[in-house]
Protein backbone atom coordinates (compact mmCIF):
# COMPACT_ATOMS: atom_id res chain seq x y z
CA UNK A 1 22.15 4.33 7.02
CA UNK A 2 21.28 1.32 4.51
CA UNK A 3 17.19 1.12 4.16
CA UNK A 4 18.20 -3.28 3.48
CA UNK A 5 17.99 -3.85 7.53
CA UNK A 6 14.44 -5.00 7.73
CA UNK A 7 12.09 -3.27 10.46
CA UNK A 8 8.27 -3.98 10.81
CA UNK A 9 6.21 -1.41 13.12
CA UNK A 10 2.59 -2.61 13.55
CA UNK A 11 0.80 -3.27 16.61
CA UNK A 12 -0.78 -5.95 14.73
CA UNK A 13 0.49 -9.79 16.11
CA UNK A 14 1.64 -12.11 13.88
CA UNK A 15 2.40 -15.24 13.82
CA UNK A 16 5.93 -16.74 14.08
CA UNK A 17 4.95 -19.65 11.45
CA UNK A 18 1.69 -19.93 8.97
CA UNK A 19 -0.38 -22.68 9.92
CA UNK A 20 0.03 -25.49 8.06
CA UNK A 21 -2.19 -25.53 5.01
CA UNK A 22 -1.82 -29.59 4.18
CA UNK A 23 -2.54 -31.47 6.87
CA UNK A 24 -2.49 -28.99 9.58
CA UNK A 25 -2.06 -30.82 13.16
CA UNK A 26 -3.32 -28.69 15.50
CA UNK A 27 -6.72 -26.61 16.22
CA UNK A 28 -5.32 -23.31 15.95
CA UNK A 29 -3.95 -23.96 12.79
CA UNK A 30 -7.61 -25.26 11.31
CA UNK A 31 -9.44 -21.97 12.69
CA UNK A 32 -6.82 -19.86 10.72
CA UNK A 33 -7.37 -22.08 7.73
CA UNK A 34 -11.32 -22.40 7.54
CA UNK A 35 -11.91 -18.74 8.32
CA UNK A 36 -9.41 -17.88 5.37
CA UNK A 37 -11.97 -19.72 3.49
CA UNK A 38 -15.26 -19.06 5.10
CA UNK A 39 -16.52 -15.88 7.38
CA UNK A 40 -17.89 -15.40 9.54
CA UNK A 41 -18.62 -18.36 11.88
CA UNK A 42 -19.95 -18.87 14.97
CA UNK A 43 -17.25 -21.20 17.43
CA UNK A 44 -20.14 -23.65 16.97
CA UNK A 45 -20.34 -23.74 13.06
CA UNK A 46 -16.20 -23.79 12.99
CA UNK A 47 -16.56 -26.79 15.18
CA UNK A 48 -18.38 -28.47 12.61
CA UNK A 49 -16.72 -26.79 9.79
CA UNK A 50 -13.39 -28.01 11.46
CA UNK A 51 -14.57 -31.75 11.69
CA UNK A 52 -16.40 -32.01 7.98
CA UNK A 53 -13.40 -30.49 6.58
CA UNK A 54 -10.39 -32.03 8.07
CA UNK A 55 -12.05 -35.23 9.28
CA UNK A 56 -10.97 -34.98 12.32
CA UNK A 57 -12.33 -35.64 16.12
CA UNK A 58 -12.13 -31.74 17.64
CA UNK A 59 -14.31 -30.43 21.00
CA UNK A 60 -15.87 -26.63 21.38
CA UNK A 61 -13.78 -26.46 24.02
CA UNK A 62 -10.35 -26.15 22.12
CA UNK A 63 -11.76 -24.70 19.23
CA UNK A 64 -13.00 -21.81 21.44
CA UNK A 65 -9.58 -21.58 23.48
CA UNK A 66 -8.07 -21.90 19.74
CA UNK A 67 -10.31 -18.86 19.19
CA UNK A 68 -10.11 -16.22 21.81
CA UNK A 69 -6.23 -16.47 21.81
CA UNK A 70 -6.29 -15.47 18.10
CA UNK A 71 -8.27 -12.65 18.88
CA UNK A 72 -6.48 -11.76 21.83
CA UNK A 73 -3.54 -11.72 19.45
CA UNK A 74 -5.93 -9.68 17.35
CA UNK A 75 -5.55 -11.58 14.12
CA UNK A 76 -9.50 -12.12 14.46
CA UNK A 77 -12.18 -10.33 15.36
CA UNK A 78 -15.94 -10.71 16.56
CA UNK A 79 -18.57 -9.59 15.16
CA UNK A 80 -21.95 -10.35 17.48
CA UNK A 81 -21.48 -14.48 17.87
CA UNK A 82 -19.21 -14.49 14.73
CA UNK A 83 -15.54 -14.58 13.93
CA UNK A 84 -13.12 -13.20 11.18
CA UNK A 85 -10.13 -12.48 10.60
CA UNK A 86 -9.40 -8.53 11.52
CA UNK A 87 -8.94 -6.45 8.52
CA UNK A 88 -5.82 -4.26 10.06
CA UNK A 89 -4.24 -7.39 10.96
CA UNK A 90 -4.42 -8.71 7.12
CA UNK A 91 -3.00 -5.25 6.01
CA UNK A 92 0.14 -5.56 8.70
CA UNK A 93 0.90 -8.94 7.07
CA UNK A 94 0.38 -8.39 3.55
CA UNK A 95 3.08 -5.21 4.41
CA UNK A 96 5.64 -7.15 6.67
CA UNK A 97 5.37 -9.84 2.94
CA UNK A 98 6.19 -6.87 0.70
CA UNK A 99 9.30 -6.21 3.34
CA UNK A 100 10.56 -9.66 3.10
CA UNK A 101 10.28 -9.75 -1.01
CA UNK A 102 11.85 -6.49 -0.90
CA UNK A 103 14.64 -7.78 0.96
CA UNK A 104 14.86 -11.61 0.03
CA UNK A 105 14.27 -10.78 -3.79
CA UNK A 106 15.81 -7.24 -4.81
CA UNK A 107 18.72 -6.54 -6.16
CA UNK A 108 22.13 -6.54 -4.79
CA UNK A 109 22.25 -2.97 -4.81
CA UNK A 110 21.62 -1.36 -1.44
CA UNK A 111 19.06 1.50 -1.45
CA UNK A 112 20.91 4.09 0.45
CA UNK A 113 19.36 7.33 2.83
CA UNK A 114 20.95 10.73 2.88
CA UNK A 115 20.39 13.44 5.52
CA UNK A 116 20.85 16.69 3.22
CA UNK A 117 20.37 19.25 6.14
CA UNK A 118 18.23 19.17 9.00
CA UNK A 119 14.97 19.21 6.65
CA UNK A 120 15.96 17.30 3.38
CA UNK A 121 16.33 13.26 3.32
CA UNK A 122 17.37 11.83 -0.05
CA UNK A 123 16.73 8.18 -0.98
CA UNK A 124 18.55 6.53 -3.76
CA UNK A 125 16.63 3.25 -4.97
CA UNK A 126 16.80 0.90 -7.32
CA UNK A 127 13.23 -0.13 -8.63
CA UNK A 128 9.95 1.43 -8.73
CA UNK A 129 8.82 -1.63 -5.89
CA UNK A 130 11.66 -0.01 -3.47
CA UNK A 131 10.63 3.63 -4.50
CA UNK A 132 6.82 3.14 -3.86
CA UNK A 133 7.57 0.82 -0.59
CA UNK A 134 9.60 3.68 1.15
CA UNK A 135 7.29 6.33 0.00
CA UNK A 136 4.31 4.70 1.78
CA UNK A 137 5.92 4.48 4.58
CA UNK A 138 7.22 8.33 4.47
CA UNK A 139 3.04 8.60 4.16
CA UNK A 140 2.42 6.95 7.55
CA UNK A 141 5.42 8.79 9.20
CA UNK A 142 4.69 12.02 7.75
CA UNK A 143 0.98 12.21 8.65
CA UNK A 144 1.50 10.87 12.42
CA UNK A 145 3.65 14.25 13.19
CA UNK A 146 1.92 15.87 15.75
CA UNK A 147 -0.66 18.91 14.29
CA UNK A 148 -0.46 17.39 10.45
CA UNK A 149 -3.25 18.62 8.93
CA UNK A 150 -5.03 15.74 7.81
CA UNK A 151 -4.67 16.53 3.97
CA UNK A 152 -2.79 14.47 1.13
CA UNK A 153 -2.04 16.58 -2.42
CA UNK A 154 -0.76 14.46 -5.39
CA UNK A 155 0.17 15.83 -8.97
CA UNK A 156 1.66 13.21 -11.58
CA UNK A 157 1.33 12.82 -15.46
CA UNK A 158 0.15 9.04 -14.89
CA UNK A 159 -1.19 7.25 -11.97
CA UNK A 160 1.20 4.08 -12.76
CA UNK A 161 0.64 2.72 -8.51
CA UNK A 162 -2.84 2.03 -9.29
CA UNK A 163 -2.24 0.08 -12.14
CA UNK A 164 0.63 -2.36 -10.59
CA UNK A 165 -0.79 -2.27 -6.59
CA UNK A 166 -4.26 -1.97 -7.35
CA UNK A 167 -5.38 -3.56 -4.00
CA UNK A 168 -2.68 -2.20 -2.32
CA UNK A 169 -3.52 1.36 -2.99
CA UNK A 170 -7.14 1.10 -2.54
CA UNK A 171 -6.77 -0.16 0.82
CA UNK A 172 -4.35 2.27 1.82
CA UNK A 173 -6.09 5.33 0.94
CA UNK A 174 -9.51 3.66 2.20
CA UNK A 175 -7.08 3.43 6.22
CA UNK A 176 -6.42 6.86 5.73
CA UNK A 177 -9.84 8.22 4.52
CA UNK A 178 -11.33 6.18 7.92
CA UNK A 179 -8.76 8.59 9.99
CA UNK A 180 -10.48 11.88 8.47
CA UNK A 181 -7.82 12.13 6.08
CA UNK A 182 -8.87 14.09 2.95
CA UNK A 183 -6.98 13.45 -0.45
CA UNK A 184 -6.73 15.36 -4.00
CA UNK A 185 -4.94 14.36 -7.19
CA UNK A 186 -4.24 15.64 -10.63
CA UNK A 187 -3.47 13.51 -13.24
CA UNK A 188 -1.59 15.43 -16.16
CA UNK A 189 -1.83 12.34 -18.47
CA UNK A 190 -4.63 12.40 -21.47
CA UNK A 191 -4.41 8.79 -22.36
CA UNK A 192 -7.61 6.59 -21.86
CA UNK A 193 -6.02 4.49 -19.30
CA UNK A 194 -5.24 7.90 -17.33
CA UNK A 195 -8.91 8.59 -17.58
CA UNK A 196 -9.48 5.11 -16.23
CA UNK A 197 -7.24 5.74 -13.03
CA UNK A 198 -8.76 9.24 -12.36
CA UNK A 199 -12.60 7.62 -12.46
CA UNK A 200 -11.24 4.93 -9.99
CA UNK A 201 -9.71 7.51 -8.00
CA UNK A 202 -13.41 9.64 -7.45
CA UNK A 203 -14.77 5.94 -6.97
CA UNK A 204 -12.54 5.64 -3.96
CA UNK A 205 -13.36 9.36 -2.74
CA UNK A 206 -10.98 11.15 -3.87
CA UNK A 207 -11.44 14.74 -4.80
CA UNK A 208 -9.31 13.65 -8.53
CA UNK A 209 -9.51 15.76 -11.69
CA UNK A 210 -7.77 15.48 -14.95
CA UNK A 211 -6.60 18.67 -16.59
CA UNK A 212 -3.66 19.63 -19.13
CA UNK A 213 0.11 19.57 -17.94
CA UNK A 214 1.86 22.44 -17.54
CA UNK A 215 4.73 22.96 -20.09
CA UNK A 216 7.54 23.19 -16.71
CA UNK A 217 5.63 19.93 -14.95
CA UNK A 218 8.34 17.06 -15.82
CA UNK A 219 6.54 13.33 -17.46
CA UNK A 220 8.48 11.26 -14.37
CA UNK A 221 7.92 13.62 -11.91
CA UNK A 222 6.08 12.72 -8.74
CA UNK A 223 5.35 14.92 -6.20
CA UNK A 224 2.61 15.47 -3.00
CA UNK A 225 2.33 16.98 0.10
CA UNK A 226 1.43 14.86 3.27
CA UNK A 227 0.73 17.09 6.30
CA UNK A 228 4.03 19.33 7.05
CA UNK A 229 5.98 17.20 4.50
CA UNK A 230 6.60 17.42 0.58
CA UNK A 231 7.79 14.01 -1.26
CA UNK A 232 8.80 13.78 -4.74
CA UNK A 233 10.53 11.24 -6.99
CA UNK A 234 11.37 11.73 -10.98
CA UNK A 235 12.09 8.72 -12.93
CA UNK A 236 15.08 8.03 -15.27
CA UNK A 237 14.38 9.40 -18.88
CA UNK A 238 14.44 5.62 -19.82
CA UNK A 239 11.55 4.55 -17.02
CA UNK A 240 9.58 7.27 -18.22
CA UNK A 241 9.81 6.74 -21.77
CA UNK A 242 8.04 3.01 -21.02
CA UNK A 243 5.26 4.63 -19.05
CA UNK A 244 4.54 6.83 -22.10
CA UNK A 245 4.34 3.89 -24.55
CA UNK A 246 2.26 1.84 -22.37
CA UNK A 247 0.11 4.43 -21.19
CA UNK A 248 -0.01 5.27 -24.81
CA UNK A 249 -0.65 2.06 -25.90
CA UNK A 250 -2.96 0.18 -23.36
CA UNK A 251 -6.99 1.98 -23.96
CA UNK A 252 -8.36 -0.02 -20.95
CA UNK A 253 -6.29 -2.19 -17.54
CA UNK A 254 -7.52 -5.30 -19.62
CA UNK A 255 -5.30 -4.39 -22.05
CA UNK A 256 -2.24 -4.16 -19.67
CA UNK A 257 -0.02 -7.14 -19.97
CA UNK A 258 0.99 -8.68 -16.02
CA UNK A 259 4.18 -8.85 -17.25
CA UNK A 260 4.66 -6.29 -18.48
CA UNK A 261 3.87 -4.69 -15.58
CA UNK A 262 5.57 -6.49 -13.17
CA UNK A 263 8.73 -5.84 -15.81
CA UNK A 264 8.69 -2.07 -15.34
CA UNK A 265 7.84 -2.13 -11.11
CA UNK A 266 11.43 -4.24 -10.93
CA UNK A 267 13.23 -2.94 -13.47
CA UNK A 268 16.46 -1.48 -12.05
CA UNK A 269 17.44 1.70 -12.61
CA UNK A 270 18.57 4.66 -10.83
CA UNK A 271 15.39 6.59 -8.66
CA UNK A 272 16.06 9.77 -6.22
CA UNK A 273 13.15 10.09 -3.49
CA UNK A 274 13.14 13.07 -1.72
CA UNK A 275 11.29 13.85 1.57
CA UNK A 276 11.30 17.55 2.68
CA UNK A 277 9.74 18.97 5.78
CA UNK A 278 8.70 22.71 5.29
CA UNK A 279 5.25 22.98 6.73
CA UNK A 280 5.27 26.89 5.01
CA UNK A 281 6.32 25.34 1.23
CA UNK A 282 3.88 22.55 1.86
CA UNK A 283 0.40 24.37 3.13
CA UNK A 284 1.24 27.03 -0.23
CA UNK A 285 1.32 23.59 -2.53
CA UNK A 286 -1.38 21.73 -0.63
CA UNK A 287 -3.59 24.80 -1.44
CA UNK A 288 -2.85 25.30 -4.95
CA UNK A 289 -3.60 21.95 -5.70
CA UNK A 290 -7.12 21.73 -3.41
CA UNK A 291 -8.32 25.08 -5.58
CA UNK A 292 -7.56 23.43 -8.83
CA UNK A 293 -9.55 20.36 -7.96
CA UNK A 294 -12.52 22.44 -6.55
């Protein structure tokens, strides 16, 4: 089975074209604009927002209709006598982008999936982008089995996610904390920008600690526990010779270069992503890392 045939599974709507953003011709297309711009509004005030803005002739009437089938569409959402745009909906198409990139712009490589017994699935990818996409979504799957507990364990040397999907991350683990979910993390690195990750970390609510890495605990090793599942990843001796250096290197995010950044999520090279369901193995890991963080 090749992971490059696109699927999308949201209950979200959305829309078969983006409104267009010069000139846009019809009223639905000026709600979705303006309210990108300015929320929340009334159907009144985006009737006058609608005509200041695009100088245009436009009655309640259609900018209501315009209104009530994006929200039964669930793109919006209304708040007393005011409309925005729903949050979940902005999440679903911010993911179904990072599914077109993934597939429009990687490499041509195909990520493969390997069944290694009935327990065991092995993922071979091709970038850190591909290896983080498919491990989110082993998060949503793994945590939606039936009886889950609702408890996420992570142990790494760096945090490297936060640093290139900062927004991304947050709002992921901010949807799972709303669904009771609880989360704990050790961070094995002792670099200032570690230190950084781990503060933002207990910002967010997680239960996050920083503490010395065991001499058998790999640099690119990745691994966590979500509900009855285990995933891990290591990276190539080359990947994880970068992170050192600019982990090493950079004392504060300022300090990160973009590009640089953006040079080591999409730099090809071989990654192995394992998932492995063994509720017994995971519940003895979950709790070994929920003690040290206590």
């Amino acid at each position: 089975m090749y992971l490059n045939k696109m699927s999308f599974e949201s209950n979200m709507s959305l829309p078969l074209t983006l409104p267009v953003l010069n000139n846009p011709s019809n009223t639905k297309d000026r709600v979705f604009i303006t309210l990108s711009r300015k929320y929340p509004l009334s159907l009144i005030e985006l009737t006058n927002t609608i005509k200041k803005t695009f100088n245009v002739e436009v009655t309640f009437q259609s900018v209501r209709k315009a209104v009530l089938q994006l929200t039964k569409e669930e793109v919006l959402v209304k708040e007393g006598k005011k409309f925005l745009f729903n949050k979940d909906w902005i999440l679903s198409f911010m993911k179904f982008g990072n599914i077109l990139q993934k597939h429009y712009f990687s490499a041509n490589k195909e990520n493969s999936k390997m069944e290694i017994g009935t327990d065991v699935t092995e993922y071979n990818l091709y970038s850190l982008m591909d290896l983080d996409f498919i491990w989110n979504g082993l998060i949503r799957n793994a945590l939606e089995e039936e009886n889950a507990p609702k408890i996420i364990t992570f142990k790494a040397v760096h945090f490297w996610f936060l640093i290139a999907t900062l927004v991304q991350e947050t709002e992921l683990i901010k949807e799972m904390m709303k669904k009771g979910i609880k989360l704990y993390y050790i961070c094995y690195g002792n670099t200032k920008l570690d230190k950084w990750t781990t503060d933002m970390y207990k910002q967010i609510g997680i239960q996050c600690i920083q503490k010395k890495k065991p001499s058998n605990f790999d640099n690119g090793l990745h691994i966590g526990t979500y509900g009855n599942y285990i995933i891990q990843s290591k990276h190539p001796k080359e990947i994880t010779k970068q992170f050192e250096k600019f982990f090493t290197k950079n004392k504060k995010p300022q300090d990160a270069s973009l590009t640089e950044i953006t040079e080591l999520a999409t730099e090809k090279a071989d990654f192995k992503l394992q998932s492995i369901h063994n509720p017994i193995l995971a519940k003895s890991m979950r709790e070994e890392v929920i003690n040290l963080c206590k």
